[in-house]
Protein backbone atom coordinates (compact mmCIF):
# COMPACT_ATOMS: atom_id res chain seq x y z
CA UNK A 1 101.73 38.76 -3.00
CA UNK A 2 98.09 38.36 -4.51
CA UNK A 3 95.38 37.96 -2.94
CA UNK A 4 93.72 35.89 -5.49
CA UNK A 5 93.81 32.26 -4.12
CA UNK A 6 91.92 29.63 -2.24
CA UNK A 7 92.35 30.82 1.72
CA UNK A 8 91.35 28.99 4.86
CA UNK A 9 88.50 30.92 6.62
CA UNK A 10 88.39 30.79 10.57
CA UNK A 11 85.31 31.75 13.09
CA UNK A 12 85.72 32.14 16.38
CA UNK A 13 88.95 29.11 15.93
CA UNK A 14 86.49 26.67 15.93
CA UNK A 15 85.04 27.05 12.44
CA UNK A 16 86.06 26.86 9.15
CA UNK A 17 85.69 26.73 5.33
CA UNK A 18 87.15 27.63 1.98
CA UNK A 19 87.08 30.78 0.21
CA UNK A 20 88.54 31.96 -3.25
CA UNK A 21 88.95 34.99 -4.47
CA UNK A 22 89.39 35.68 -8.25
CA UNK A 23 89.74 39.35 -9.84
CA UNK A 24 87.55 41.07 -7.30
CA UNK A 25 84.63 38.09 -6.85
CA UNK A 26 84.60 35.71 -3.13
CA UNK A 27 82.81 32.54 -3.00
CA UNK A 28 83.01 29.54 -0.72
CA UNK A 29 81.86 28.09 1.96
CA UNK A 30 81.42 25.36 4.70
CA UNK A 31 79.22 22.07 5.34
CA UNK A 32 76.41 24.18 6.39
CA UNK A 33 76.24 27.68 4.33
CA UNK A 34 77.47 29.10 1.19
CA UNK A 35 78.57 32.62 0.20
CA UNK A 36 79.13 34.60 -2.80
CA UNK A 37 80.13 38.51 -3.44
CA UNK A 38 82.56 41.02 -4.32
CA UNK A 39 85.84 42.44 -2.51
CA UNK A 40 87.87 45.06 -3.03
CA UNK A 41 91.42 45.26 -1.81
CA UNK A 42 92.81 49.03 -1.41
CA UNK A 43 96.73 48.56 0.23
CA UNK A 44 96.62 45.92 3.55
CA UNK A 45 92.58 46.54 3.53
CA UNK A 46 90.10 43.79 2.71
CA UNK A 47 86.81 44.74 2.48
CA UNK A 48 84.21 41.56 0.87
CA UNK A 49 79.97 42.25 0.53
CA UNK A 50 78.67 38.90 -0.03
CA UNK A 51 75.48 36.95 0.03
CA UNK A 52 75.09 34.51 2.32
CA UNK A 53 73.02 31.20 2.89
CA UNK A 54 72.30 27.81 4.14
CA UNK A 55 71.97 25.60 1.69
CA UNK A 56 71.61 21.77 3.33
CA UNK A 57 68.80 20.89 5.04
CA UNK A 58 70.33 18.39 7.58
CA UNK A 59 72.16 21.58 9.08
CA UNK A 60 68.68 23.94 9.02
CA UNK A 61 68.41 22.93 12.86
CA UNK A 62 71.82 23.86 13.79
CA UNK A 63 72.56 26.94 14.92
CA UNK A 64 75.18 29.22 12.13
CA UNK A 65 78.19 31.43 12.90
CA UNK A 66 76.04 34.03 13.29
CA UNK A 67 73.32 32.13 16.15
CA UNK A 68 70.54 31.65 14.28
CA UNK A 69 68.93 28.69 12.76
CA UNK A 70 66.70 27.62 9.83
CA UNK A 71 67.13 28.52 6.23
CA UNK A 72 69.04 31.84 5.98
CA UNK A 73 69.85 34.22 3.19
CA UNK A 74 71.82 36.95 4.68
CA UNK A 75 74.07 39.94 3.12
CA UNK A 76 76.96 40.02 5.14
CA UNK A 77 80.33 41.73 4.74
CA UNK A 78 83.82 41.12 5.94
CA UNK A 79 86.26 43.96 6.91
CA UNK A 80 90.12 42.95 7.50
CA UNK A 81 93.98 43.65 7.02
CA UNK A 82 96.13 41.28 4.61
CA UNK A 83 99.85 40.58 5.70
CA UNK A 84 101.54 38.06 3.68
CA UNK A 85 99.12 35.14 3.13
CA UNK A 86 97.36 35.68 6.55
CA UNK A 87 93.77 38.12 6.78
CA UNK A 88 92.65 39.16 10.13
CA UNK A 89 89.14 40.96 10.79
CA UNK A 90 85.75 40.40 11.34
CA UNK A 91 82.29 39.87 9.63
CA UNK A 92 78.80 40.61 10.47
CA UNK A 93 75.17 40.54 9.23
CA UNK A 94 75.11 43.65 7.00
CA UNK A 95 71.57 44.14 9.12
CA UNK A 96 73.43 43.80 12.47
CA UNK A 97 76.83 45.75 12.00
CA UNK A 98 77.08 46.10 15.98
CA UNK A 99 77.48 42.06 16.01
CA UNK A 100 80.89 41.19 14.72
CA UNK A 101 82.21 37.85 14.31
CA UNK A 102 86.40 37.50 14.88
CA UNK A 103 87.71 36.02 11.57
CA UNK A 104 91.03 35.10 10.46
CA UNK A 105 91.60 33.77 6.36
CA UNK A 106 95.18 31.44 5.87
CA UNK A 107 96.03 31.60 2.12
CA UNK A 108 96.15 27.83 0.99
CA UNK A 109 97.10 27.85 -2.89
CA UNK A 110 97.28 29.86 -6.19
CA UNK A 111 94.84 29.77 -8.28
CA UNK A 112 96.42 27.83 -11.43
């Protein structure tokens, strides 16, 4: 199976968003930030660098996956192992690698 597709992303089961991936590139996002990066796959390991912001004001209040609030640009990266169209791992703040965030991806669709 490839991993290029649109996939389900998962925080703490309680958020969520969309991510693609396309020939090594990740973007996406949710109602309150955006991302956008590179990933490599090397057998059942996903590893994704990506940059990472807010991008609508009505949400600058709220607090983010990560617990902070106001406009953020953030590099963050996401570390996980692919099994059939299911990811599990975590991310973090590339700043705060001590501070990961549970994450689980659900592939949705090929990319046509």
């Amino acid at each position: 199976m490839s991993v290029e597709g649109m996939w389900a992303i998962y925080y703490n089961e309680v958020d969520s968003g969309i991510v693609t991936l396309e020939t090594g590139r990740v973007f996406g996002g949710d109602s309150m930030m955006a991302f956008v990066g590179k990933y490599t796959v090397n057998g059942q390991e996903f590893t994704a660098k990506a940059r990472t912001f807010s991008y609508n004001p009505a949400h600058f209040a709220v607090q983010n996956v990560f617990g902070r609030t106001g406009k953020l640009d953030l590099e963050t990266q996401m570390q996980g192992t692919i099994e059939g169209g299911r990811l599990t791992g975590f991310i973090f703040e590339t700043e705060q690698p001590d501070q990961k965030l549970p994450v689980r991806m659900e592939k949705l669709a090929e990319l046509p």
